[in-house]
C-alpha atoms as a PDB file:
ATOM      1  CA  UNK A   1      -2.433 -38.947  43.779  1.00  0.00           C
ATOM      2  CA  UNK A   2      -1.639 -35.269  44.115  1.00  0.00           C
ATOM      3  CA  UNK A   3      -2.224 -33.037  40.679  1.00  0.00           C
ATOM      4  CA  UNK A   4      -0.065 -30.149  40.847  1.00  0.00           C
ATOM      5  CA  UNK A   5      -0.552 -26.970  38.400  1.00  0.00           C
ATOM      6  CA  UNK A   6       2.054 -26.628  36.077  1.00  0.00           C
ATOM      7  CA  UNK A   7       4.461 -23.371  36.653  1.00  0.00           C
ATOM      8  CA  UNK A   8       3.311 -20.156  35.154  1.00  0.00           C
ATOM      9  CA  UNK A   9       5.300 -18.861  32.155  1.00  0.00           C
ATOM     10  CA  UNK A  10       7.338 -15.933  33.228  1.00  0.00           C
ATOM     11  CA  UNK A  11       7.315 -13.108  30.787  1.00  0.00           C
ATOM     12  CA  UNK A  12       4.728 -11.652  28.391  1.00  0.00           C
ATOM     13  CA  UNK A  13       1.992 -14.766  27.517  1.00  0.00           C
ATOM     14  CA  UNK A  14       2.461 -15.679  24.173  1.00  0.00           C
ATOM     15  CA  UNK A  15      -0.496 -14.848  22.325  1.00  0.00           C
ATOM     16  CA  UNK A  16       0.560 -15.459  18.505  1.00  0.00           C
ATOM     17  CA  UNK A  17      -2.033 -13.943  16.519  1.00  0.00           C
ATOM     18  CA  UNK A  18      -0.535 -13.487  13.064  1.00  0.00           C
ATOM     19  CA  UNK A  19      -3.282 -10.996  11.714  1.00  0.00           C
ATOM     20  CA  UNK A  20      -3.622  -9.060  14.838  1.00  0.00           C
ATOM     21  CA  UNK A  21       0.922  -8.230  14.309  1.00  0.00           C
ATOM     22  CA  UNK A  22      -0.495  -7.511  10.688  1.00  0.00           C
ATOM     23  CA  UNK A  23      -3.095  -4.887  11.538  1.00  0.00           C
ATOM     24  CA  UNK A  24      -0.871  -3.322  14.308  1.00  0.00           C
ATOM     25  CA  UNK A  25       2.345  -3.300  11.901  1.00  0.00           C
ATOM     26  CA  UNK A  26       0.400  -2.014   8.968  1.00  0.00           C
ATOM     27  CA  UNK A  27      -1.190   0.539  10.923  1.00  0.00           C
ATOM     28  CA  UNK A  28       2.231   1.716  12.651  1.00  0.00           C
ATOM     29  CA  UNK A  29       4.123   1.633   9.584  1.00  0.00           C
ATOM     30  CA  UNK A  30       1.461   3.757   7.440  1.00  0.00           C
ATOM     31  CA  UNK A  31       1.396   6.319  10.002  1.00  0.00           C
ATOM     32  CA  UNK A  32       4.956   6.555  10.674  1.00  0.00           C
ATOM     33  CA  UNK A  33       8.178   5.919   9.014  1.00  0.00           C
ATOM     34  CA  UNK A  34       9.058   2.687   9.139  1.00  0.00           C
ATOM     35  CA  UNK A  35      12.092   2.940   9.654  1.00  0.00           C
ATOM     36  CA  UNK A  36      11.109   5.077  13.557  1.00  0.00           C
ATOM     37  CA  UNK A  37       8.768   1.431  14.046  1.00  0.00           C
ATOM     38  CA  UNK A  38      10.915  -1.233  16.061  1.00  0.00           C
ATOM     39  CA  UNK A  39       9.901  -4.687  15.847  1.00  0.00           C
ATOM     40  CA  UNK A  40       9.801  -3.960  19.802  1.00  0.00           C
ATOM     41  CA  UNK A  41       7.170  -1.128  18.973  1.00  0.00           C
ATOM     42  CA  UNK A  42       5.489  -3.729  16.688  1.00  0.00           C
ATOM     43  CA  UNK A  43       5.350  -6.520  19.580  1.00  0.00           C
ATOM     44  CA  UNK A  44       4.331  -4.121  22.569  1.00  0.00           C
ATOM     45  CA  UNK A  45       1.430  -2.513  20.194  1.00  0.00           C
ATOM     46  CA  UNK A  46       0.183  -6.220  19.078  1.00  0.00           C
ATOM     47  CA  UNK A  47       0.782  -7.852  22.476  1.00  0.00           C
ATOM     48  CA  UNK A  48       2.902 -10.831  21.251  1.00  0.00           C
ATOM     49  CA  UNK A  49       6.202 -11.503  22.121  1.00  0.00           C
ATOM     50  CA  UNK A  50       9.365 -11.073  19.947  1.00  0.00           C
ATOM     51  CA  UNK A  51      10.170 -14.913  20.062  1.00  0.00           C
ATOM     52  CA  UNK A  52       6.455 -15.748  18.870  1.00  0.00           C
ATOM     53  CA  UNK A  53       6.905 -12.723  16.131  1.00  0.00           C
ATOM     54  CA  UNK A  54       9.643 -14.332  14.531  1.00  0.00           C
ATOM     55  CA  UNK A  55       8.506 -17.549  14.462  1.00  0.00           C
ATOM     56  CA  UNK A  56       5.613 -16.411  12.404  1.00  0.00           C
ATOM     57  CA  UNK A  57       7.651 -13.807  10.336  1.00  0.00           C
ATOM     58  CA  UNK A  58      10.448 -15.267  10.085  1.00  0.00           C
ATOM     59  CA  UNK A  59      12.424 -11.373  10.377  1.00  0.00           C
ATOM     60  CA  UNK A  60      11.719  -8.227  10.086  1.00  0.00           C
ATOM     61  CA  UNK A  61      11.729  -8.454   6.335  1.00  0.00           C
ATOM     62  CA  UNK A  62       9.154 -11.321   6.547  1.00  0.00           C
ATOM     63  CA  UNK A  63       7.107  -8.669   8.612  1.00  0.00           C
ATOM     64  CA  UNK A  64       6.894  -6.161   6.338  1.00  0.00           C
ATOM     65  CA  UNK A  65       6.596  -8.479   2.945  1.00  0.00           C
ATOM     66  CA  UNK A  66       3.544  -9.788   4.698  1.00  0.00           C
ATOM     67  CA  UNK A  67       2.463  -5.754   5.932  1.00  0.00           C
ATOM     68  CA  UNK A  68       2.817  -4.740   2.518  1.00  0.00           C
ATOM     69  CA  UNK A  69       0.585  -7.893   0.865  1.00  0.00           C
ATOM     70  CA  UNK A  70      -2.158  -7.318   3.381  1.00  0.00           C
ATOM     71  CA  UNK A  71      -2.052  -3.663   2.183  1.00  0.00           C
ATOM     72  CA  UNK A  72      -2.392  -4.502  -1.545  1.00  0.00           C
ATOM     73  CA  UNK A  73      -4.798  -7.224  -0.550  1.00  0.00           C
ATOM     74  CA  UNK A  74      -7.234  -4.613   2.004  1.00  0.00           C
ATOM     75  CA  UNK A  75      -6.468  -1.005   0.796  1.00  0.00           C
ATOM     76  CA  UNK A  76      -5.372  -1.538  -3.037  1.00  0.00           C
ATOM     77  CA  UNK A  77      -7.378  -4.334  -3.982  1.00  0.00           C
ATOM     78  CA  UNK A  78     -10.681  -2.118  -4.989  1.00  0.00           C
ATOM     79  CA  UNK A  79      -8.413   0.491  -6.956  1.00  0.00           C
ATOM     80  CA  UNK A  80      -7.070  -3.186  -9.112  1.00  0.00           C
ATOM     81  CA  UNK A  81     -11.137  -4.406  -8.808  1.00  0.00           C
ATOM     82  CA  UNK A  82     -11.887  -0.815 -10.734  1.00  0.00           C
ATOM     83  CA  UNK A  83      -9.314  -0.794 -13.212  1.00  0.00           C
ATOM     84  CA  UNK A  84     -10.840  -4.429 -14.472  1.00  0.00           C
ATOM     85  CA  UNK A  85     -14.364  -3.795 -14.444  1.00  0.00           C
ATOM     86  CA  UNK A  86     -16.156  -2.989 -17.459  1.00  0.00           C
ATOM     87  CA  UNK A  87     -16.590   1.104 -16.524  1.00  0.00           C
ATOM     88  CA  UNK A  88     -15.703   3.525 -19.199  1.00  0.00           C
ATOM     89  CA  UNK A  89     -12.033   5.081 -19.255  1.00  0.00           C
ATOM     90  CA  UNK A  90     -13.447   8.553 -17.979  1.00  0.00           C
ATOM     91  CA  UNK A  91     -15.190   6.753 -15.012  1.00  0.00           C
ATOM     92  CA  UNK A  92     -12.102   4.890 -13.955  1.00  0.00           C
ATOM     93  CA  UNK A  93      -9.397   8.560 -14.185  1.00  0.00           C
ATOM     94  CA  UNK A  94     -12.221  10.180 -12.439  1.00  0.00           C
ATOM     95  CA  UNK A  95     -12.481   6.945  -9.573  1.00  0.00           C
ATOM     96  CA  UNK A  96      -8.377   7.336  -9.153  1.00  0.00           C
ATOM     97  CA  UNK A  97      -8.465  11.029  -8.798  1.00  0.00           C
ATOM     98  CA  UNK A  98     -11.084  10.798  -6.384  1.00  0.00           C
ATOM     99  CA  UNK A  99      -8.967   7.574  -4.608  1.00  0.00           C
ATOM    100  CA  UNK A 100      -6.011   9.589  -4.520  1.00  0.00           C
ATOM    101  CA  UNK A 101      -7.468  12.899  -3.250  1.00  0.00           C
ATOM    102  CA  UNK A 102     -10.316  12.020  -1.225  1.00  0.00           C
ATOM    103  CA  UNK A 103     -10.189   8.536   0.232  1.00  0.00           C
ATOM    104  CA  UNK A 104      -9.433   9.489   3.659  1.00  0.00           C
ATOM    105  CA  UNK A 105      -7.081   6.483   4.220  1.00  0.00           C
ATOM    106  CA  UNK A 106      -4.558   8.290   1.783  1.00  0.00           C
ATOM    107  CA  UNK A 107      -4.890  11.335   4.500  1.00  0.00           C
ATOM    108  CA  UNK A 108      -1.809   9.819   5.703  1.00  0.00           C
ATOM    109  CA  UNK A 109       0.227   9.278   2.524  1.00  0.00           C
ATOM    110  CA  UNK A 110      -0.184   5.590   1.301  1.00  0.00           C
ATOM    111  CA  UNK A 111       1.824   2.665   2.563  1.00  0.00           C
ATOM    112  CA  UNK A 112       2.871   1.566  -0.545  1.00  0.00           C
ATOM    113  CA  UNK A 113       4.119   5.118  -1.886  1.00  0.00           C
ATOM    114  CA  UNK A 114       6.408   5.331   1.210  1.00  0.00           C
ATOM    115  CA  UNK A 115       7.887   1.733   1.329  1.00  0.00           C
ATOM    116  CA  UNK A 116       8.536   2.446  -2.871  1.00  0.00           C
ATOM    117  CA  UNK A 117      10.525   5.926  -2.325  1.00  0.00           C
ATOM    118  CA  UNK A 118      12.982   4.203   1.074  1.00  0.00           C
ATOM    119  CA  UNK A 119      12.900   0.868  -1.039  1.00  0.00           C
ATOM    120  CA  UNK A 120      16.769   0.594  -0.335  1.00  0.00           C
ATOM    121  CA  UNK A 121      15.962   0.450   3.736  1.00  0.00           C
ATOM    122  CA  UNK A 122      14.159  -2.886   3.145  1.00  0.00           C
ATOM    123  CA  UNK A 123      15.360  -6.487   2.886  1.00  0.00           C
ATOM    124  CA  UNK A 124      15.132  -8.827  -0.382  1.00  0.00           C
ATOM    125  CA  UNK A 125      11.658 -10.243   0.419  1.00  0.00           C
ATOM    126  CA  UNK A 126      10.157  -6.832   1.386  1.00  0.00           C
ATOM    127  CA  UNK A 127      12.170  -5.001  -2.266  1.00  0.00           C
ATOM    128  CA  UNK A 128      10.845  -8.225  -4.027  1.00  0.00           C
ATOM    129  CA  UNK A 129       7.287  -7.845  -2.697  1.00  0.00           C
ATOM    130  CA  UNK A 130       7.265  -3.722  -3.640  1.00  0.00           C
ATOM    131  CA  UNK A 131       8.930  -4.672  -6.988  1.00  0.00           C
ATOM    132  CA  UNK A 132       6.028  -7.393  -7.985  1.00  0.00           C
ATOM    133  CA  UNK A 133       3.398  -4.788  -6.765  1.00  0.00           C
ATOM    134  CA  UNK A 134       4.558  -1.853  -8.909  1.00  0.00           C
ATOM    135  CA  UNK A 135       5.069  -4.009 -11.926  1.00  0.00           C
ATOM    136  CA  UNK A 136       1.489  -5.412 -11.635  1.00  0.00           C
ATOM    137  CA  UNK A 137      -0.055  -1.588 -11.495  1.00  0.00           C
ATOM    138  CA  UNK A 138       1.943  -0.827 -14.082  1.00  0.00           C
ATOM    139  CA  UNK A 139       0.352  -3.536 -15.832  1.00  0.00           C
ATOM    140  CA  UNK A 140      -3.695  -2.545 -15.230  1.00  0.00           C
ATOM    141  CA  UNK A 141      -2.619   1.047 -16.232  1.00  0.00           C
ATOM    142  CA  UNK A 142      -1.235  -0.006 -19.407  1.00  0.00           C
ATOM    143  CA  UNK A 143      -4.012  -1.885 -20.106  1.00  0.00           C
ATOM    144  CA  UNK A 144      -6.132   0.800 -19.285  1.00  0.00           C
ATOM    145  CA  UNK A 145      -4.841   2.869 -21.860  1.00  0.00           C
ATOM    146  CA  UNK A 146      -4.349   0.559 -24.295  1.00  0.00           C
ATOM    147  CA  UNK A 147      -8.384  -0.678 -24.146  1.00  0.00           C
ATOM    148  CA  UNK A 148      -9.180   3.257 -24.280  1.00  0.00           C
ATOM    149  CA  UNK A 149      -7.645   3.560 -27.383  1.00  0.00           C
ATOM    150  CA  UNK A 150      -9.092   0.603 -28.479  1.00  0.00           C
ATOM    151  CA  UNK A 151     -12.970   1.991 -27.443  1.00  0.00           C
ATOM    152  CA  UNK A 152     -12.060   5.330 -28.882  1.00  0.00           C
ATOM    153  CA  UNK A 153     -12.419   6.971 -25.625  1.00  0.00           C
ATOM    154  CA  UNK A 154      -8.654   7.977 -25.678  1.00  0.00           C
ATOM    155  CA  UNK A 155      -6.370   9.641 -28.595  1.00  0.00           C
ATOM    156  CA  UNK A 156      -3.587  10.493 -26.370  1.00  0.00           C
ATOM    157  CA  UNK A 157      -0.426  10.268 -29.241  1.00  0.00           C
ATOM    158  CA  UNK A 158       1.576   8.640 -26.525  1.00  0.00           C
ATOM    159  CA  UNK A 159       2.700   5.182 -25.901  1.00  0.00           C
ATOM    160  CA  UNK A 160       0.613   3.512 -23.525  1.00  0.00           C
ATOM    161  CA  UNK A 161       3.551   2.852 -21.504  1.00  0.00           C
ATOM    162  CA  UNK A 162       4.291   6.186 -21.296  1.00  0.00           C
ATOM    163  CA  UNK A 163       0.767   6.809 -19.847  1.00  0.00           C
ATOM    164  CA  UNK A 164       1.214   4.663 -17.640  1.00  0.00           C
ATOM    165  CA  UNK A 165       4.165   5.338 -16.223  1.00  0.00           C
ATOM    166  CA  UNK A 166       3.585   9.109 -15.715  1.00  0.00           C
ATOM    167  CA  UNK A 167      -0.176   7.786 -14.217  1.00  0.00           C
ATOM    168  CA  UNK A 168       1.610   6.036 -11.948  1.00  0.00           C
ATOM    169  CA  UNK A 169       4.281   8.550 -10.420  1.00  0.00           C
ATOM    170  CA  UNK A 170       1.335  11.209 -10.504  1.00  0.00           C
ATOM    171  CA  UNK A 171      -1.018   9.149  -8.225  1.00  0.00           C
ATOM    172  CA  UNK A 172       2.071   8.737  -6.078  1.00  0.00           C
ATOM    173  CA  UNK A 173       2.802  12.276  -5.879  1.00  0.00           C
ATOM    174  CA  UNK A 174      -1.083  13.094  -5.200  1.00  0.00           C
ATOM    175  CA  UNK A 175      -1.222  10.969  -2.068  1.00  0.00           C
ATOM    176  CA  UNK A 176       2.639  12.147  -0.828  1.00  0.00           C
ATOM    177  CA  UNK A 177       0.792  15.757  -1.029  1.00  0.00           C
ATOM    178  CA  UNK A 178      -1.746  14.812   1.090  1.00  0.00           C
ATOM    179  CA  UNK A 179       0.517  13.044   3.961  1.00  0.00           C
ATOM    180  CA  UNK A 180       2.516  16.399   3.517  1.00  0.00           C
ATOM    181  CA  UNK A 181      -0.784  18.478   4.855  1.00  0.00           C
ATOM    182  CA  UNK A 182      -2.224  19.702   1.351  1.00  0.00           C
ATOM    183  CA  UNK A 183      -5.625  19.488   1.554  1.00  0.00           C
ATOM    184  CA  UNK A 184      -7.809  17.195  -0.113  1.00  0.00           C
ATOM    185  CA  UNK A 185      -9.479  19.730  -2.809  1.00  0.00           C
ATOM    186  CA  UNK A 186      -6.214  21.243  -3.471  1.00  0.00           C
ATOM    187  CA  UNK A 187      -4.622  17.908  -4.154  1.00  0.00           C
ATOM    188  CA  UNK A 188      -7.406  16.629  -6.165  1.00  0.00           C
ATOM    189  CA  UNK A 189      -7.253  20.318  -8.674  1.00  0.00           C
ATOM    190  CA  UNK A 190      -3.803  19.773  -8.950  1.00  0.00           C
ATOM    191  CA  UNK A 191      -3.735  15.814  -9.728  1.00  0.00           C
ATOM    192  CA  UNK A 192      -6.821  16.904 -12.119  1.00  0.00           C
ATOM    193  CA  UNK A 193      -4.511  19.611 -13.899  1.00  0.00           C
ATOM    194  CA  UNK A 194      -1.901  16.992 -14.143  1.00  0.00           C
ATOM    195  CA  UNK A 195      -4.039  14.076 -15.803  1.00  0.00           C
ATOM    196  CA  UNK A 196      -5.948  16.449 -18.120  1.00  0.00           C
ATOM    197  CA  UNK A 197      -2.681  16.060 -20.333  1.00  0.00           C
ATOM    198  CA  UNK A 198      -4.308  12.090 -20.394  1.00  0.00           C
ATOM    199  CA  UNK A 199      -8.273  12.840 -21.430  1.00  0.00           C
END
């Protein structure tokens, strides 16, 4: 009996490898707008095909709802690991400064901070996904302040809330400053001048 091969597959080999489109994605869309990043940018840089893309994705919102949980997962995850650990409230300011100004992953702005401020260019699961994020850091730095003035270590007259809030859109504007070309000890003097209204 005569065995003949099977016909090779015309077109790019499918070679569906969900975390590799993750890493390339994540790493595309935190360097550049993602809005400049086709899914055809996405596909050539991971070496998959669109068809196998969107059968792990679903879209291009599934794409970047999954980018942005493996950036809260990888890059975020030891800034939420701080702000739970039993480390005074000085210690953990100081530790966000020092993410915000020096980490140089934030040399390029951070992923999050940009999907947040062009949240209107994304679909429902990607908006949903920022929405849940935000809410939860709002959450550990209300928490934060709230156990500070509960130690004593911080009398700031404000609502927690409020600290919180203006925490949040400082560390946002610290890391924009840095994608912008400030440099790291400038940003890091001027996020310290603005949380010294929070010691």
């Amino acid at each position: 009996m005569e065995h003949t091969k099977p016909a090779a597959r015309r077109g790019r080999p499918i070679t569906r490898n969900r975390e590799q489109v993750l890493e390339a994605a994540m790493n595309a869309y935190w360097r550049d707008d993602r809005a400049a990043v086709s899914v055809n940018a996405i596909c050539v840089l991971a070496d998959v095909s669109k068809p196998s893309l969107y059968r792990d994705f679903g879209s291009e919102d599934g794409l970047t709802e999954a980018v942005l949980e493996r950036y809260a997962q990888t890059v975020l995850r030891p800034l939420e690991t701080l702000l739970s650990s039993p480390a005074s409230f000085a210690t953990k300011l100081e530790a966000m400064i020092d993410f915000a100004s020096q980490d140089p992953r934030m040399e390029v702005g951070c992923l999050f901070v940009k999907m947040r401020t062009t949240r209107s260019r994304f679909g429902v699961q990607t908006q949903a996904k920022l929405a849940s994020i935000e809410a939860h850091f709002l959450e550990c730095y209300i928490r934060l302040f709230r156990e500070g003035a509960a130690s004593g270590e911080w009398s700031g007259g404000i609502a927690a809330e409020l600290a919180a809030g203006y925490l949040y859109e400082q560390l946002g504007l610290a890391v924009s400053q840095r994608a912008a070309g400030k440099s790291s000890e400038s940003v890091r003097q001027l996020l310290g001048l603005a949380l010294s209204v929070l010691r």
